[in-house]
Protein backbone atom coordinates (compact mmCIF):
# COMPACT_ATOMS: atom_id res chain seq x y z
CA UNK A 1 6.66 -49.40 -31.48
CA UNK A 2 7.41 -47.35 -34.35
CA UNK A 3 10.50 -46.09 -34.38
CA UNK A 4 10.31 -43.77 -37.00
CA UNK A 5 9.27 -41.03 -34.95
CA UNK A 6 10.67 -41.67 -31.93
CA UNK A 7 13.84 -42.34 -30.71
CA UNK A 8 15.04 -45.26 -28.94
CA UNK A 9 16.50 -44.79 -25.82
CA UNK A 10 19.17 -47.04 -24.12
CA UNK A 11 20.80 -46.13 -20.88
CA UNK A 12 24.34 -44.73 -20.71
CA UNK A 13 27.57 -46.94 -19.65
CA UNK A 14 27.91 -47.03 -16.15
CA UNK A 15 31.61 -46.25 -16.92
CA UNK A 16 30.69 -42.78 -17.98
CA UNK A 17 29.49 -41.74 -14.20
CA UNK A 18 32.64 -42.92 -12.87
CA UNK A 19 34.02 -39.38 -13.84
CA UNK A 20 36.67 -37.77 -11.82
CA UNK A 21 34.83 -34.42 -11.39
CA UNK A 22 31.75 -36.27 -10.77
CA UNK A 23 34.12 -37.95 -7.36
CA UNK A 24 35.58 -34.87 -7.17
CA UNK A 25 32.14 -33.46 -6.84
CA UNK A 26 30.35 -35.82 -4.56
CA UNK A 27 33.53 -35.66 -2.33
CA UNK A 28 33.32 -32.02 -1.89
CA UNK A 29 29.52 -31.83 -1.28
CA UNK A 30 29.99 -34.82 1.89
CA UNK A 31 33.32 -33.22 3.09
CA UNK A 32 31.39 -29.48 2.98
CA UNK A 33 27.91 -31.26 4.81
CA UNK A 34 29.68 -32.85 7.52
CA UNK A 35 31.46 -30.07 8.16
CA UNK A 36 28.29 -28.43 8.77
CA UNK A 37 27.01 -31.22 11.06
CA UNK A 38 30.00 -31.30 13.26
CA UNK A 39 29.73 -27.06 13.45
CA UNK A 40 25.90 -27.71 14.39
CA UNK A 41 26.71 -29.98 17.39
CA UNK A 42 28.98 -27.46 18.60
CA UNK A 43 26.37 -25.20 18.38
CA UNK A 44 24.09 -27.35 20.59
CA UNK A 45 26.90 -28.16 22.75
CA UNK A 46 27.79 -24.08 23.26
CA UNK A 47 24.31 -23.45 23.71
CA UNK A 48 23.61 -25.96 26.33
CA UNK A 49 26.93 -24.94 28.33
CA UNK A 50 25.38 -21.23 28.30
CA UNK A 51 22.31 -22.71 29.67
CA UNK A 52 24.10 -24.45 32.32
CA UNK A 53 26.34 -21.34 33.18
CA UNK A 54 23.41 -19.53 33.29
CA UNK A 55 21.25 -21.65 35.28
CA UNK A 56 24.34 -22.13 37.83
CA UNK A 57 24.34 -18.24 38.12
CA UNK A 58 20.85 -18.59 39.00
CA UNK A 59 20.70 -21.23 41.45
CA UNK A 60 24.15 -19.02 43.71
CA UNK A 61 21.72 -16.05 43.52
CA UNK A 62 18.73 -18.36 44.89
CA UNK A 63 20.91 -19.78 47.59
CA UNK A 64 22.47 -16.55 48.63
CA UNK A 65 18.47 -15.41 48.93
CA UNK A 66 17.68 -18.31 50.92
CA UNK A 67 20.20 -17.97 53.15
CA UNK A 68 18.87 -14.04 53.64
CA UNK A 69 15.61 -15.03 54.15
CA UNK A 70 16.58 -17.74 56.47
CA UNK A 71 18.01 -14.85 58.37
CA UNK A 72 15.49 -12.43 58.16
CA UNK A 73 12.79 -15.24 58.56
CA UNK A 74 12.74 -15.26 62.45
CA UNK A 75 12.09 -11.56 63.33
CA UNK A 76 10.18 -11.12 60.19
CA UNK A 77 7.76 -13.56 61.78
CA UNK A 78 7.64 -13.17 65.09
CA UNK A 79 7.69 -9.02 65.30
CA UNK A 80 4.78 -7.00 63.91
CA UNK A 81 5.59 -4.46 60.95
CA UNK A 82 9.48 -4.23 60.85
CA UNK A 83 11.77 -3.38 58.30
CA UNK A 84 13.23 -7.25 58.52
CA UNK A 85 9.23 -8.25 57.77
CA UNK A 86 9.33 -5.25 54.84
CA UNK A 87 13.12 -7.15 53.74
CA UNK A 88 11.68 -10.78 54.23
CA UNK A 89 8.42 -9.51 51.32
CA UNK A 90 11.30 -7.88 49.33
CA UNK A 91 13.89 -11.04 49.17
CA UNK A 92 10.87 -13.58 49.01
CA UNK A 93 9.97 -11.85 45.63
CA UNK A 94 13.29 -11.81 43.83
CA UNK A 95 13.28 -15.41 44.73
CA UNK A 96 10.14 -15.70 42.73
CA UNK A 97 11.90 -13.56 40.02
CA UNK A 98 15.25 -15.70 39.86
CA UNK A 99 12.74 -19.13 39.81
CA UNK A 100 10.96 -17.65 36.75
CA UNK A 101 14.26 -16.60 35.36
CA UNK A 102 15.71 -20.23 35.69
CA UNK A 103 12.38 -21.52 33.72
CA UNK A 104 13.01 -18.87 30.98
CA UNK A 105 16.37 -19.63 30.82
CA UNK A 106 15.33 -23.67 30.38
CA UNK A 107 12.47 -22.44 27.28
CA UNK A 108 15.10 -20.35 25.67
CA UNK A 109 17.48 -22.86 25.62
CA UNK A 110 15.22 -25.28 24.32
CA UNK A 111 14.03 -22.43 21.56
CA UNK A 112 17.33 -22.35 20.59
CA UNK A 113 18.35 -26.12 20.89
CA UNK A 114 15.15 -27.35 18.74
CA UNK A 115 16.33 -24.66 15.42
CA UNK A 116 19.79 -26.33 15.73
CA UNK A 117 18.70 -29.58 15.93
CA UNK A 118 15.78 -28.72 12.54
CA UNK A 119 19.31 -27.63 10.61
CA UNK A 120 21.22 -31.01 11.84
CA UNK A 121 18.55 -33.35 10.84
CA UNK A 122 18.21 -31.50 7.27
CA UNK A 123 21.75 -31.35 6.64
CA UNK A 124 22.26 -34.83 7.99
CA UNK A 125 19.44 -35.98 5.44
CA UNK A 126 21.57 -34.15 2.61
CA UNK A 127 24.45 -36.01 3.41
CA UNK A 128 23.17 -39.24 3.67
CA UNK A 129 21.48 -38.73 0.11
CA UNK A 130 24.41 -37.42 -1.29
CA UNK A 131 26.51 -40.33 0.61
CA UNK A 132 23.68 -42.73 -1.54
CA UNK A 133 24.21 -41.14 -4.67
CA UNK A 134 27.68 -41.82 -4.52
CA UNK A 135 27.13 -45.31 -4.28
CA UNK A 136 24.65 -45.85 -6.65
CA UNK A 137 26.47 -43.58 -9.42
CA UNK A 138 29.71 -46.12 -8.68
CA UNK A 139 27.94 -49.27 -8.69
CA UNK A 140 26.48 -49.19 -11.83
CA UNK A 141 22.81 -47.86 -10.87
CA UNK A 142 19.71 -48.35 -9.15
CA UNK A 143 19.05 -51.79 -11.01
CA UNK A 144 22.36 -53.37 -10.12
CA UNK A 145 21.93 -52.49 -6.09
CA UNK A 146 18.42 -53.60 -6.60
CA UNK A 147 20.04 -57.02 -7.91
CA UNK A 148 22.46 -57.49 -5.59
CA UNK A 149 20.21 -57.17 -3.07
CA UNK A 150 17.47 -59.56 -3.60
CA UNK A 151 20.23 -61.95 -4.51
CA UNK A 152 21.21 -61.49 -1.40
CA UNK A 153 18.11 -61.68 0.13
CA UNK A 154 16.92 -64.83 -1.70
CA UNK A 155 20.34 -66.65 -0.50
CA UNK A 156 19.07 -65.63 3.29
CA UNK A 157 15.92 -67.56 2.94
CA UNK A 158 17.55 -70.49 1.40
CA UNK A 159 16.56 -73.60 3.66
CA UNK A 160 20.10 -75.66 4.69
């Protein structure tokens, strides 16, 4: 090649990424990113104790209805149009309403659960590549992992 109009390039000392600030920086970026992760499971975990707060609201109000329309269910049956019969319709439907309620409140949390959970596994890949970077900026680069691993690969396969 002729170097008289280009420049020959050789890579840097391995020494020079071994910067303070450069540790200083990495450090920072991990301690800031699992920070984040450990805030986004207690997101999930809040969210999922509302749901279960919510749903155990739902299922009192169900039984309490039950136990109405366990009440009502006798002369609502037996006797022609009564106000228990007109009760027994009304109770029968907010049962309906606090089943459908329970199922929204299952979707919603889920809704909300499946976002969180999008954010964790991004910032979890962030910190893992940043947690990778790290190590190959200390070690001396990509070729001297590559290295050290096939070496250590190749002794593996060595027959005893």
């Amino acid at each position: 090649m002729n170097t008289k109009y280009y420049k020959t390039y050789s890579s840097p000392d391995p020494s020079e990424f071994k910067d303070e600030s450069l540790d200083k920086f990495i450090s920072q970026r991990s301690g800031i990113l699992s920070s984040k992760l450990e805030v986004l499971l207690q997101e999930i975990q809040a969210r999922l104790a509302i749901r279960n707060k919510n749903i155990a609201g739902v299922d009192d109000d169900l039984n309490k209805v039950k136990e109405i329309m366990q009440a009502l269910s006798p002369r609502a049956h037996y006797f022609g149009d009564t106000p228990e019969k007109e009760e027994f319709h009304k109770v029968r439907e907010n049962s309906f309403e606090l089943e459908k309620e329970r199922r929204d409140q299952d979707v919603s949390c889920w809704n909300d659960v499946v976002k969180v959970m999008q954010e964790l596994m991004n910032t979890w890949e962030a910190h893992e590549q940043t947690v990778a970077r790290a190590k190959l900026m200390k070690s001396g680069g990509l070729g001297k992992i590559l290295d050290d691993t096939y070496s250590e690969k190749k002794e593996d396969y060595k027959q005893p």
